[in-house]
N, C-alpha and C. Protein backbone atom coordinates (compact mmCIF):
# COMPACT_ATOMS: atom_id res chain seq x y z
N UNK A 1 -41.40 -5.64 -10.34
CA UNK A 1 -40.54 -5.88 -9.20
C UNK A 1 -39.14 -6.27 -9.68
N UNK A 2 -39.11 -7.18 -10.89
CA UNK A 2 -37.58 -7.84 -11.13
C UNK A 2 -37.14 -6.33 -11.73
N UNK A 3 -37.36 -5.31 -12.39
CA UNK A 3 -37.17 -4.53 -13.05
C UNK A 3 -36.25 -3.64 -12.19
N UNK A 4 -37.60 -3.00 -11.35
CA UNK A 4 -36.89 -2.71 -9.84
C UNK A 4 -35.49 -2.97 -9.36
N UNK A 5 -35.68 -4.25 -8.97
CA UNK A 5 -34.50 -5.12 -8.72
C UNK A 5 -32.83 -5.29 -9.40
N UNK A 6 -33.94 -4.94 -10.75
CA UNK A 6 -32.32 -4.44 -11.75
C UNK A 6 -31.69 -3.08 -11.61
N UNK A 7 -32.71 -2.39 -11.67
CA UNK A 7 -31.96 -0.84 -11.57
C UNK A 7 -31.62 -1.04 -10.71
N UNK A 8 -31.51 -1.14 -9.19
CA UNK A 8 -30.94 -1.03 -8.31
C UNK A 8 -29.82 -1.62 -8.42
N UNK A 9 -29.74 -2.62 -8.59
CA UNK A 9 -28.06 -3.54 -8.76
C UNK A 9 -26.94 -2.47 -9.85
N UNK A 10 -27.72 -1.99 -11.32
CA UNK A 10 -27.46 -1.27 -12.08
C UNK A 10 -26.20 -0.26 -10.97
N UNK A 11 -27.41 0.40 -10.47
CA UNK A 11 -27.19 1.87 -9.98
C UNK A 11 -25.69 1.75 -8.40
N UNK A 12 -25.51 0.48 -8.28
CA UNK A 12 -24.30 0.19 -7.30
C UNK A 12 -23.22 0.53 -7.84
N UNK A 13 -22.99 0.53 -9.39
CA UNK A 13 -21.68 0.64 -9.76
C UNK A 13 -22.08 -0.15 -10.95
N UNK A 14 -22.52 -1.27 -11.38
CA UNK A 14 -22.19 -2.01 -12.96
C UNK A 14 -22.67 -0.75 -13.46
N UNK A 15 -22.18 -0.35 -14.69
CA UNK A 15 -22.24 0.35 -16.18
C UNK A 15 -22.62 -0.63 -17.19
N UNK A 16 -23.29 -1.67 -17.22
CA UNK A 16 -23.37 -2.48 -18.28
C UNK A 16 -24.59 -3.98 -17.95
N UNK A 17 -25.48 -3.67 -18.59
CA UNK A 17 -26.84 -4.58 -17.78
C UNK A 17 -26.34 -6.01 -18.02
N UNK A 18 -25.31 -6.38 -19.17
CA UNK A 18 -24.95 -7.99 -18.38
C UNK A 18 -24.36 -8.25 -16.96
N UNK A 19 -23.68 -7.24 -16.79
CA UNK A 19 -22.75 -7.31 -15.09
C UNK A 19 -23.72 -7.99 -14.33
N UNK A 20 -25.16 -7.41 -13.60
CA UNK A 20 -25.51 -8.12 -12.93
C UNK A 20 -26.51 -9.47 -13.45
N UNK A 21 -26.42 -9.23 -14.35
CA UNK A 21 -27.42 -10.62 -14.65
C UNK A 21 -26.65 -11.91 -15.22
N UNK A 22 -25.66 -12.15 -15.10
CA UNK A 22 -24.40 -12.79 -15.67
C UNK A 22 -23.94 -14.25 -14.34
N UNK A 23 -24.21 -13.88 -13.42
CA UNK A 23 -23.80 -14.86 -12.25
C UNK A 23 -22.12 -15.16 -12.19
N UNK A 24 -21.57 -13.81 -12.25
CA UNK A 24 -19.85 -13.31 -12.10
C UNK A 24 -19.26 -13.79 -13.21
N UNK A 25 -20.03 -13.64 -14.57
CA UNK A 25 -19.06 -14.17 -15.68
C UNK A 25 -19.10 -12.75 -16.38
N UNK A 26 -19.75 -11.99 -16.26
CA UNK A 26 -19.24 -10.86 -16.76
C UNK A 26 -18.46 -9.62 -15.96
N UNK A 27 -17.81 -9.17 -15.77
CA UNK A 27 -17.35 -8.41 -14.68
C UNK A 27 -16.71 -6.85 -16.00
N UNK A 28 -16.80 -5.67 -14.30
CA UNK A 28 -16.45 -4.93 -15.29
C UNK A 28 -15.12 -4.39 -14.04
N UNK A 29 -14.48 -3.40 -14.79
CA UNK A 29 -13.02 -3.03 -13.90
C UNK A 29 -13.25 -1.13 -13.73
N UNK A 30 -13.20 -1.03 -12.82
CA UNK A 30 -13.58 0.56 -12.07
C UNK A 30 -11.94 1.54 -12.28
N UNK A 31 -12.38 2.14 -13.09
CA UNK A 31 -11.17 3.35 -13.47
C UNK A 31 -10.26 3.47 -11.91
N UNK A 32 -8.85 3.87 -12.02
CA UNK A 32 -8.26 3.50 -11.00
C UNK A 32 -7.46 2.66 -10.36
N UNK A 33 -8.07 1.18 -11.13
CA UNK A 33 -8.15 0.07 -10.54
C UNK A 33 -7.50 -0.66 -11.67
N UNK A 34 -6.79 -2.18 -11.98
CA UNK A 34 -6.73 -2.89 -12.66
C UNK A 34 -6.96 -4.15 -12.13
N UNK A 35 -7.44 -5.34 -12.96
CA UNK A 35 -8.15 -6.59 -12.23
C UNK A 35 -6.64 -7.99 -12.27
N UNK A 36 -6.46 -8.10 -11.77
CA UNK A 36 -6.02 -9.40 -11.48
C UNK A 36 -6.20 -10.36 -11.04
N UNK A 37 -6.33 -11.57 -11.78
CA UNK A 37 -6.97 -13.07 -12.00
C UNK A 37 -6.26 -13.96 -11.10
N UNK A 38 -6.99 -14.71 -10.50
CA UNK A 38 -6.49 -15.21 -9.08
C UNK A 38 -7.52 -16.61 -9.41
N UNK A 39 -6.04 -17.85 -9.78
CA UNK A 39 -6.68 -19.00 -9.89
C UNK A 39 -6.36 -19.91 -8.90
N UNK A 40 -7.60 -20.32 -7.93
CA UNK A 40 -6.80 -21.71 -6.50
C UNK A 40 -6.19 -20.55 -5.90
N UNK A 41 -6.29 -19.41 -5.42
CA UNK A 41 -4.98 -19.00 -4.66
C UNK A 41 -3.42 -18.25 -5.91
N UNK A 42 -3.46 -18.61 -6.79
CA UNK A 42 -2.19 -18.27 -7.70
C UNK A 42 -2.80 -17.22 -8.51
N UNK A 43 -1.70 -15.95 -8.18
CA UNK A 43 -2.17 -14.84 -9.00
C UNK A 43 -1.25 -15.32 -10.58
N UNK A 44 -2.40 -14.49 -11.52
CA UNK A 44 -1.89 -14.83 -13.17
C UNK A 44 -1.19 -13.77 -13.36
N UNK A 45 -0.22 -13.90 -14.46
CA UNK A 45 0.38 -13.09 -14.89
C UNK A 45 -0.09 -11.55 -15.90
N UNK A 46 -1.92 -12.45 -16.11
CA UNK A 46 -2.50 -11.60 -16.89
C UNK A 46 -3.14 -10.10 -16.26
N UNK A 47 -3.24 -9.05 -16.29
CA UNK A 47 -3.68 -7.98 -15.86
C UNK A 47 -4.48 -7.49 -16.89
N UNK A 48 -5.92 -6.84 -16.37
CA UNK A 48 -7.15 -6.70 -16.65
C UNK A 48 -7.25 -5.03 -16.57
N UNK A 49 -7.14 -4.21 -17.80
CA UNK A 49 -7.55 -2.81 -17.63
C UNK A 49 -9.00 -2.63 -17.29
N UNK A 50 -8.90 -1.10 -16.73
CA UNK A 50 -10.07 -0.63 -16.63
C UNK A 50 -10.85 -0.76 -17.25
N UNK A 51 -12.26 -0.93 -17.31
CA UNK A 51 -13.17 -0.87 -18.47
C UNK A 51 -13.86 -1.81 -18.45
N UNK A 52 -14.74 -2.31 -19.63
CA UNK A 52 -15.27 -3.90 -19.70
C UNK A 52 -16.65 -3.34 -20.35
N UNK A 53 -17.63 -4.60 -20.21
CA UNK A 53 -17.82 -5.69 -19.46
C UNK A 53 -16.85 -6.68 -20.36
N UNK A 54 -15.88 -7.76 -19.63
CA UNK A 54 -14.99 -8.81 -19.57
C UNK A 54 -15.97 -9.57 -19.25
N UNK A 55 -15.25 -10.89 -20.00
CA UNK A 55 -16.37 -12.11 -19.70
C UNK A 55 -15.41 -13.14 -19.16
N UNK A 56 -15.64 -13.46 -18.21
CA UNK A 56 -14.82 -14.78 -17.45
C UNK A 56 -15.53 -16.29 -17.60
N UNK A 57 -14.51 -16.75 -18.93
CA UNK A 57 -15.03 -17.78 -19.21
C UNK A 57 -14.80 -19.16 -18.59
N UNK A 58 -13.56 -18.71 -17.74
CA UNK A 58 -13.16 -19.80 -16.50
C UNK A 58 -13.25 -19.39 -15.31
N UNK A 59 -14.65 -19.07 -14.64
CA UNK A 59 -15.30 -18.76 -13.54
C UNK A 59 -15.78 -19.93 -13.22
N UNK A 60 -16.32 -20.87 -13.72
CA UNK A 60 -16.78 -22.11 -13.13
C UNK A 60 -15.09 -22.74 -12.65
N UNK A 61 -13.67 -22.51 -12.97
CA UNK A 61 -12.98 -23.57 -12.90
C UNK A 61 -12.31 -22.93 -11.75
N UNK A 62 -13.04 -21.78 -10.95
CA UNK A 62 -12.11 -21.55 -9.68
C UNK A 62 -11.22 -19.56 -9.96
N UNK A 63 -11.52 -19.20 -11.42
CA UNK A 63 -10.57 -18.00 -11.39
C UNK A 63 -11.62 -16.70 -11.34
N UNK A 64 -11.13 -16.06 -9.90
CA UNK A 64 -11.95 -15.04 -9.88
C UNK A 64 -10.78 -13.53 -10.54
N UNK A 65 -11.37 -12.70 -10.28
CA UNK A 65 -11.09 -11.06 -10.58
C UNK A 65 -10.72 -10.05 -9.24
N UNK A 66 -9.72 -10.02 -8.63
CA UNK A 66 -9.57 -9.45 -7.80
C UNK A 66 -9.48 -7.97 -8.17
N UNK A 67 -9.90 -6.32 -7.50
CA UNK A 67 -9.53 -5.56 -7.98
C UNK A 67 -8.73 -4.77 -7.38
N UNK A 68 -7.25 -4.20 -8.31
CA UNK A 68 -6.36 -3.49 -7.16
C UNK A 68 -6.20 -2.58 -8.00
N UNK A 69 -6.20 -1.63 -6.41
CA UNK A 69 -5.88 -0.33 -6.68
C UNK A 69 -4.65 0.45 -7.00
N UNK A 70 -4.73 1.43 -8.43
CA UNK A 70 -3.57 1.89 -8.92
C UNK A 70 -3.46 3.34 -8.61
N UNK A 71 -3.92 3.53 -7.78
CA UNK A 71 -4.15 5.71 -7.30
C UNK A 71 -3.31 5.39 -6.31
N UNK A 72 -3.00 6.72 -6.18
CA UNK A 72 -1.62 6.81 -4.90
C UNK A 72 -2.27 6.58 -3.32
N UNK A 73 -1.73 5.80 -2.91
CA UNK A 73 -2.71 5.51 -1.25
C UNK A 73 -1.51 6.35 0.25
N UNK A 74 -2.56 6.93 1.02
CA UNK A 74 -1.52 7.18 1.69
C UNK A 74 -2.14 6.33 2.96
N UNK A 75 -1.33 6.34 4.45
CA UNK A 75 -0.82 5.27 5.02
C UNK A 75 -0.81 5.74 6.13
N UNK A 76 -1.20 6.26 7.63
CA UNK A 76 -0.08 6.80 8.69
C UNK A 76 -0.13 5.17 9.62
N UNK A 77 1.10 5.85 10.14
CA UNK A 77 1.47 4.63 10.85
C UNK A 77 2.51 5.32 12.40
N UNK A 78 1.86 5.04 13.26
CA UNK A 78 2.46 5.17 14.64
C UNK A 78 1.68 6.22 15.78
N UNK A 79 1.63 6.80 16.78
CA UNK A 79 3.20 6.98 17.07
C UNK A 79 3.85 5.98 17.51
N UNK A 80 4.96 6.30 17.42
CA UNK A 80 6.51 5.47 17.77
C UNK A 80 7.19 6.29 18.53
N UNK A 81 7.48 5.59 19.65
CA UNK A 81 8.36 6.58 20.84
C UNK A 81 9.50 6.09 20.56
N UNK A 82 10.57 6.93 20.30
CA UNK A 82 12.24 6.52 19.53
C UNK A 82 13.13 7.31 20.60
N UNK A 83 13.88 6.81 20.88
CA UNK A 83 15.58 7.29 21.64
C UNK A 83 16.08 8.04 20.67
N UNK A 84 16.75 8.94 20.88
CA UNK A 84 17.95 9.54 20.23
C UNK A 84 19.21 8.84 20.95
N UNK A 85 20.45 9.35 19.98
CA UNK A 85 21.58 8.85 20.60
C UNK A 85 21.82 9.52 21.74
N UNK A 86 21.41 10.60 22.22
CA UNK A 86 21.51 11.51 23.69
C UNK A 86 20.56 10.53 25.06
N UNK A 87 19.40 9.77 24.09
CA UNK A 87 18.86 9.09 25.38
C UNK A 87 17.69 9.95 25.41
N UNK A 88 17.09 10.93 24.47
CA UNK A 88 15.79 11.84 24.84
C UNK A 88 14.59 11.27 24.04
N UNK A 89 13.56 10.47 24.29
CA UNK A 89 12.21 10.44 23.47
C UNK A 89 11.92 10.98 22.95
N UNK A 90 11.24 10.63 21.83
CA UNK A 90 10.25 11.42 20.96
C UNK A 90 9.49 10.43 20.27
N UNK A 91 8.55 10.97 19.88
CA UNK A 91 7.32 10.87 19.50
C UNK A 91 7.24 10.71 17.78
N UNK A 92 7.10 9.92 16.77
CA UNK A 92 6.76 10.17 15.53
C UNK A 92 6.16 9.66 15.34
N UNK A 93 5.41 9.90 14.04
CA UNK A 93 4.19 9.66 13.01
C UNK A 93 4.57 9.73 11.90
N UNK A 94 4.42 9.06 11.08
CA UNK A 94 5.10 8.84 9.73
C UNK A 94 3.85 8.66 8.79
N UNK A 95 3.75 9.38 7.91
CA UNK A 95 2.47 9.00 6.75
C UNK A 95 3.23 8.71 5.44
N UNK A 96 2.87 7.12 4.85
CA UNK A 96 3.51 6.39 3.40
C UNK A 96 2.58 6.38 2.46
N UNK A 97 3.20 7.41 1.30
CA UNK A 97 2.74 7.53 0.07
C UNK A 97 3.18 6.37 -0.38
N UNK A 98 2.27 6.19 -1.21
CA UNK A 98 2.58 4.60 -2.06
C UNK A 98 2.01 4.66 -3.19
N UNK A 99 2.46 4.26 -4.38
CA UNK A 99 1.50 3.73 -5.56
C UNK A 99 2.20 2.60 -6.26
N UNK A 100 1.54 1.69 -6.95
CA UNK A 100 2.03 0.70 -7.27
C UNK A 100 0.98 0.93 -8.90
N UNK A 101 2.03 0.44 -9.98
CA UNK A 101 1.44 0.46 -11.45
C UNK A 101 1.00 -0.55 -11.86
N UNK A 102 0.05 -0.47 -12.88
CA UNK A 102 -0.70 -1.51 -13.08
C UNK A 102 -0.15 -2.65 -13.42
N UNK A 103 0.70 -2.44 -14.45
CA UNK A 103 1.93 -3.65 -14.89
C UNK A 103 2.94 -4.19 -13.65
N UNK A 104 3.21 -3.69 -12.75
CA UNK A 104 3.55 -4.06 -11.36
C UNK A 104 2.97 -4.90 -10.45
N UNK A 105 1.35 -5.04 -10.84
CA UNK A 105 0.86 -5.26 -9.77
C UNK A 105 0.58 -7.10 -9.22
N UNK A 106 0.70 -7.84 -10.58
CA UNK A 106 0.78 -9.40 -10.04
C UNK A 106 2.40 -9.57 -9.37
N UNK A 107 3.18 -8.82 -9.40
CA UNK A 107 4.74 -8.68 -8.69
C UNK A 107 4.41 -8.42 -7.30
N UNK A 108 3.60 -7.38 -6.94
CA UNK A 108 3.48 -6.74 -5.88
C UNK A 108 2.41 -7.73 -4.98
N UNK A 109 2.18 -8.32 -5.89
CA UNK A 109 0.74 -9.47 -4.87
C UNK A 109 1.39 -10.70 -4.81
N UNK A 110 2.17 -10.55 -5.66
CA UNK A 110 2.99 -12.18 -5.29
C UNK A 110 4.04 -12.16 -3.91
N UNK A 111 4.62 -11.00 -3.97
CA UNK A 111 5.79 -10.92 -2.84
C UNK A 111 5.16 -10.62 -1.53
N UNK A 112 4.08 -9.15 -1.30
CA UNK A 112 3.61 -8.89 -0.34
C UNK A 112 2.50 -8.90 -0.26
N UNK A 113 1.30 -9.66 -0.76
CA UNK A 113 -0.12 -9.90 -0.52
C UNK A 113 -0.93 -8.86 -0.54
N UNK A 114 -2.32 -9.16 -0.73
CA UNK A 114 -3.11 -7.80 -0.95
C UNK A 114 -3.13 -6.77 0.03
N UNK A 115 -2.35 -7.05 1.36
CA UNK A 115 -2.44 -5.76 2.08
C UNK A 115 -0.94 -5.03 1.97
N UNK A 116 0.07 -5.30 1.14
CA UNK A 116 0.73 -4.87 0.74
C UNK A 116 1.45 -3.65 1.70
N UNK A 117 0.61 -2.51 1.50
CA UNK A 117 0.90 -1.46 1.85
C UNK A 117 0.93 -1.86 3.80
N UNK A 118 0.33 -2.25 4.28
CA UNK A 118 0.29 -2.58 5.83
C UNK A 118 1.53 -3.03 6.67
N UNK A 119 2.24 -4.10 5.51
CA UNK A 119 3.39 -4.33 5.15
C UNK A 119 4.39 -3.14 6.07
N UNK A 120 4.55 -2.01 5.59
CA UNK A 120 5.47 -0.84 5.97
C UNK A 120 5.06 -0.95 7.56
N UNK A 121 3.87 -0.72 8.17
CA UNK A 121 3.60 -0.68 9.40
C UNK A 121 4.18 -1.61 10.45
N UNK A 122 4.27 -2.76 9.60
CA UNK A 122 4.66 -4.13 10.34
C UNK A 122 6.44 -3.37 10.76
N UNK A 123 7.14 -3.21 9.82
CA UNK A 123 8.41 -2.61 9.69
C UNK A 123 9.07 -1.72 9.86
N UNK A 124 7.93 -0.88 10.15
CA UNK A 124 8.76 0.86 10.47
C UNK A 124 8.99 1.18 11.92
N UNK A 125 8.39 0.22 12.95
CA UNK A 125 8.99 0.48 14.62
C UNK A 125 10.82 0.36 14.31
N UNK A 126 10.64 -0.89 13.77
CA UNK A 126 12.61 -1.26 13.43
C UNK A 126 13.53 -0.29 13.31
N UNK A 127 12.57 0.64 11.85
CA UNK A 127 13.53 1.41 11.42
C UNK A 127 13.73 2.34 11.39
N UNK A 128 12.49 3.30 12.37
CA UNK A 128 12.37 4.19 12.64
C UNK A 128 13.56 4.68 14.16
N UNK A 129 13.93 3.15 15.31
CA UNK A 129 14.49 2.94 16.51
C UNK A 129 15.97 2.76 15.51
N UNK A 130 16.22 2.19 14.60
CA UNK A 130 17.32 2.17 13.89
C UNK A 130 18.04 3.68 13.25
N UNK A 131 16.74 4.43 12.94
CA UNK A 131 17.25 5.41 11.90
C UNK A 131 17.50 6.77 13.62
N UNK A 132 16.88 6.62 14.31
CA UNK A 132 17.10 7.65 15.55
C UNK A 132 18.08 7.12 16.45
N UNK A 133 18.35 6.19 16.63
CA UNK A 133 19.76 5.97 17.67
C UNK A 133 21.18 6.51 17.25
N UNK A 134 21.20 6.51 16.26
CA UNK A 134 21.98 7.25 15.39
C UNK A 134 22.02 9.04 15.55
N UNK A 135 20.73 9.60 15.61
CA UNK A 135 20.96 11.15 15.80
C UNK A 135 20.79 11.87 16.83
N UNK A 136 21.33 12.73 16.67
CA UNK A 136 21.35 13.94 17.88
C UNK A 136 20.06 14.71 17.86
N UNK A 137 19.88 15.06 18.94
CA UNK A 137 18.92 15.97 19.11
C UNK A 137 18.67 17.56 18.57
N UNK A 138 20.35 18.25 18.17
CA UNK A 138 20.30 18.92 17.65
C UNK A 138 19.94 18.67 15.55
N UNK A 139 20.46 17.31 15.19
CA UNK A 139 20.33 17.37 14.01
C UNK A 139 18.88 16.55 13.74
N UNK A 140 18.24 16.30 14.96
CA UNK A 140 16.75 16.16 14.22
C UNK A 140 16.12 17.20 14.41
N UNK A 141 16.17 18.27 15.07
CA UNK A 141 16.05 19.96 14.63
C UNK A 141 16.00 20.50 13.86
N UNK A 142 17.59 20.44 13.05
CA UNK A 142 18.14 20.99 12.15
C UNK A 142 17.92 20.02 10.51
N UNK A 143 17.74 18.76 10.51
CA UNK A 143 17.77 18.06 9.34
C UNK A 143 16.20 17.34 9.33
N UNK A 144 15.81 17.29 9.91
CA UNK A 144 14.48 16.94 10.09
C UNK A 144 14.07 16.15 8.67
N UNK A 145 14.12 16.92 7.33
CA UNK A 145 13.64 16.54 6.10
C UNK A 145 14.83 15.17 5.33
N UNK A 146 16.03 15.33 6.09
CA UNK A 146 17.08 14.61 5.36
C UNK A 146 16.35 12.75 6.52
N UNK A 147 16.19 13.27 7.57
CA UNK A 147 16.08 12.29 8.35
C UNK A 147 15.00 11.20 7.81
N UNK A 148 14.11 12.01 6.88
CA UNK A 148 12.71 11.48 6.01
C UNK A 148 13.10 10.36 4.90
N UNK A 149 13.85 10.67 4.44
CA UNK A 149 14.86 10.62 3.45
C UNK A 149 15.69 9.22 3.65
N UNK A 150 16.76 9.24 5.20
CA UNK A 150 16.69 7.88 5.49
C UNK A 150 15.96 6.89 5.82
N UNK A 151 14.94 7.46 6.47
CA UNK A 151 13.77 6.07 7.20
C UNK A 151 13.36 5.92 5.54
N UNK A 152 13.30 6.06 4.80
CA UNK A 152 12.47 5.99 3.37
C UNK A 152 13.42 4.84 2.42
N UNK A 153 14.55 5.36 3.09
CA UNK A 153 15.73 4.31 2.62
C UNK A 153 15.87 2.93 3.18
N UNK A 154 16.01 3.33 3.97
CA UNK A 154 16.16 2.21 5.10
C UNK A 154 14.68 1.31 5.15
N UNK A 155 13.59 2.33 4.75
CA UNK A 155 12.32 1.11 4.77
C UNK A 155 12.44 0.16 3.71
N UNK A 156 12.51 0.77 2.19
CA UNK A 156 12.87 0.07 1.47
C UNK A 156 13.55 -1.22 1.61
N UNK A 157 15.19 -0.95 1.69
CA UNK A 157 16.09 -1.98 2.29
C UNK A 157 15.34 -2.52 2.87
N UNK A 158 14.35 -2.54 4.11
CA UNK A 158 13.73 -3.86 4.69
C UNK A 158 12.65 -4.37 4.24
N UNK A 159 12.10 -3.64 3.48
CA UNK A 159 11.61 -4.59 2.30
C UNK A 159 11.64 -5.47 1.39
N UNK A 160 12.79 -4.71 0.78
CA UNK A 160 13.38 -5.99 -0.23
C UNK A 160 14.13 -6.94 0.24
N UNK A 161 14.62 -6.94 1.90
CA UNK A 161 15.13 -8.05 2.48
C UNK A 161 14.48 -8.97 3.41
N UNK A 162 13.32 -8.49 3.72
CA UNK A 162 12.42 -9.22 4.37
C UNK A 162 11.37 -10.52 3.19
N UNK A 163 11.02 -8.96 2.45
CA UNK A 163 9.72 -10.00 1.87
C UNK A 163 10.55 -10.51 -0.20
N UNK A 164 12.08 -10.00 -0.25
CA UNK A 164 12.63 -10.67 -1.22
C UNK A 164 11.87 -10.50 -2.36
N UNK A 165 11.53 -9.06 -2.94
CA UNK A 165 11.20 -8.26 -3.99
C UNK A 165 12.74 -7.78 -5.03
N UNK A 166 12.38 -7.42 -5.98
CA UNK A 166 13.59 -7.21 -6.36
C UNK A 166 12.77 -5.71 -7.32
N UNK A 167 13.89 -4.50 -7.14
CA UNK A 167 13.05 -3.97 -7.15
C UNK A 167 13.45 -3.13 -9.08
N UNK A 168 13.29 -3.46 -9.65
CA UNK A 168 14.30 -3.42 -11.50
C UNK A 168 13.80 -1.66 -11.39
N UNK A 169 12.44 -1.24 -10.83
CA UNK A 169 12.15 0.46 -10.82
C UNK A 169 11.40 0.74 -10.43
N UNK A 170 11.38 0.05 -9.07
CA UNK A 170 10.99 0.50 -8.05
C UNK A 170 9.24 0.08 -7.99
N UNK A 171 8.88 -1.43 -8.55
CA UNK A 171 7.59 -1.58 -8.64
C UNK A 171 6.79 -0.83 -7.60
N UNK A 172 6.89 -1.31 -6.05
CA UNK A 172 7.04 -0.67 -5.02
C UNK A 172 7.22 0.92 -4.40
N UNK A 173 6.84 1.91 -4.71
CA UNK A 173 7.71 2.87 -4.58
C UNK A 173 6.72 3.94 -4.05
N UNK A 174 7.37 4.47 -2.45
CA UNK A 174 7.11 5.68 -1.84
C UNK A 174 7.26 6.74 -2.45
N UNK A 175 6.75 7.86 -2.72
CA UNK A 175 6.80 8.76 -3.63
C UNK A 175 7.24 9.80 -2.57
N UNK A 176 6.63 9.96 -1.69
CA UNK A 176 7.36 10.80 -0.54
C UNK A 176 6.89 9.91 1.42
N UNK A 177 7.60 10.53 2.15
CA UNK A 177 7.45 9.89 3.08
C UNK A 177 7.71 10.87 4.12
N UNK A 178 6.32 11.31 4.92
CA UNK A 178 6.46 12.78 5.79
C UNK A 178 6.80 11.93 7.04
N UNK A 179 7.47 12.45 8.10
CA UNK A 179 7.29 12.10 9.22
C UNK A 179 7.13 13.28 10.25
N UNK A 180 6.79 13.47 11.15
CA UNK A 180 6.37 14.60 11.91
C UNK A 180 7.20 13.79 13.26
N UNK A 181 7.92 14.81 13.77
CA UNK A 181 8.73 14.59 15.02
C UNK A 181 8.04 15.20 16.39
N UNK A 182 7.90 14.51 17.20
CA UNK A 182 7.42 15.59 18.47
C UNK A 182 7.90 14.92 19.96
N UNK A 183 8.47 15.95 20.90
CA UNK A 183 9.32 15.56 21.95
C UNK A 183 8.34 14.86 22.80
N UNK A 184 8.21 13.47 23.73
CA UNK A 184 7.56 12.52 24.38
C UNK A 184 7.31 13.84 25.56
N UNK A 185 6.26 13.68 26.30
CA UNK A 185 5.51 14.01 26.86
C UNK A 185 6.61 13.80 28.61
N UNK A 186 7.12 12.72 28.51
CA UNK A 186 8.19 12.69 29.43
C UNK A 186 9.33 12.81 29.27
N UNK A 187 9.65 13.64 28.19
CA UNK A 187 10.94 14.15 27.53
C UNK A 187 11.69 15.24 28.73
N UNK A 188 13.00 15.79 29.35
CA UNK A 188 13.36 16.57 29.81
C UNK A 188 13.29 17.55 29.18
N UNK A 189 12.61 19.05 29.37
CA UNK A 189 12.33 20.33 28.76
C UNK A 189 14.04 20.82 28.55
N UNK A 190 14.16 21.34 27.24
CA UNK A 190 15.43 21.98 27.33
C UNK A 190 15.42 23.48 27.48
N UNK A 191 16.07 24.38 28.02
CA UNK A 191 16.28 25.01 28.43
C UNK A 191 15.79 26.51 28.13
């Protein structure tokens, strides 16, 4: 039965038969991913590659292994019904590529917390009503991809002024940022 009991724990994910028989002092780190040590609440400066089994020899004193993810995550967020400067609705959806590097990542948990990426959602009604009061109806037609381009800018900027990141290359960084435009449902039909 205990045997049993092991393979199964085995077969969840540990690669290494101390993992589960260890009582969280051995831990291992899932490709993808890098571990960061979180003592009382205070992330360490130390970062934990993939791989293992790692032995956490200050697990009794409070420091666990958090694991974050280093693969590109994507994000959608809205719709958002936005004015143009003409006064006509529309409709967007915005999907945020994101990846954050492993050496980045006690930066990125210190400024914006493990939901990090959710972060943008909180922020993009702002700047999405910011980045469209500004255009015409003909040049979100016609520029559509440049318009991507500013909200991407402009999110940034409220990032690093909200949550006071600093960004030396871009720890943080959207790799692309689609938004899909579509006229509100109570939009006036043009012609």
């Amino acid at each position: 039965m205990l045997l049993l009991l092991f393979l199964m724990i085995c077969a969840a994910g540990a690669f290494h038969p101390l993992v589960p028989l260890s009582f969280g002092h051995f831990y291992t780190i899932s490709d993808g991913n890098v571990g960061v040590l979180n003592s009382n609440g205070l992330w360490m400066s130390e970062v934990v590659p993939p791989g293992g089994p790692y032995f956490n020899a200050r697990k009794m004193l409070g420091v666990y292994v958090y694991e974050f993810n280093t693969r590109q995550d994507e994000d959608s967020f809205g719709p958002y019904t936005a004015y143009t400067s003409e006064g006509t609705p529309w409709e967007v959806t915005i999907k945020v590529f994101n990846k954050v590097d492993g050496e980045d990542a006690v930066a990125v948990l210190d400024a914006l917390g493990k939901d990090y990426d959710q972060q943008f959602g909180r922020l993009l009604p702002s700047v999405v009503k910011e980045v469209m009061s500004t255009t015409t109806n003909l040049q979100l037609r016609r520029e559509a991809s440049d318009l991507n381009e500013l909200i991407e800018i402009k999110l940034l900027e409220q990032v690093r002024d909200s949550y006071i990141i600093e960004y030396t290359h871009y720890a943080l960084r959207c790799s692309f940022l689609r938004s899909s435009f579509h006229s509100s449902p109570d939009a006036p039909q043009l012609g």
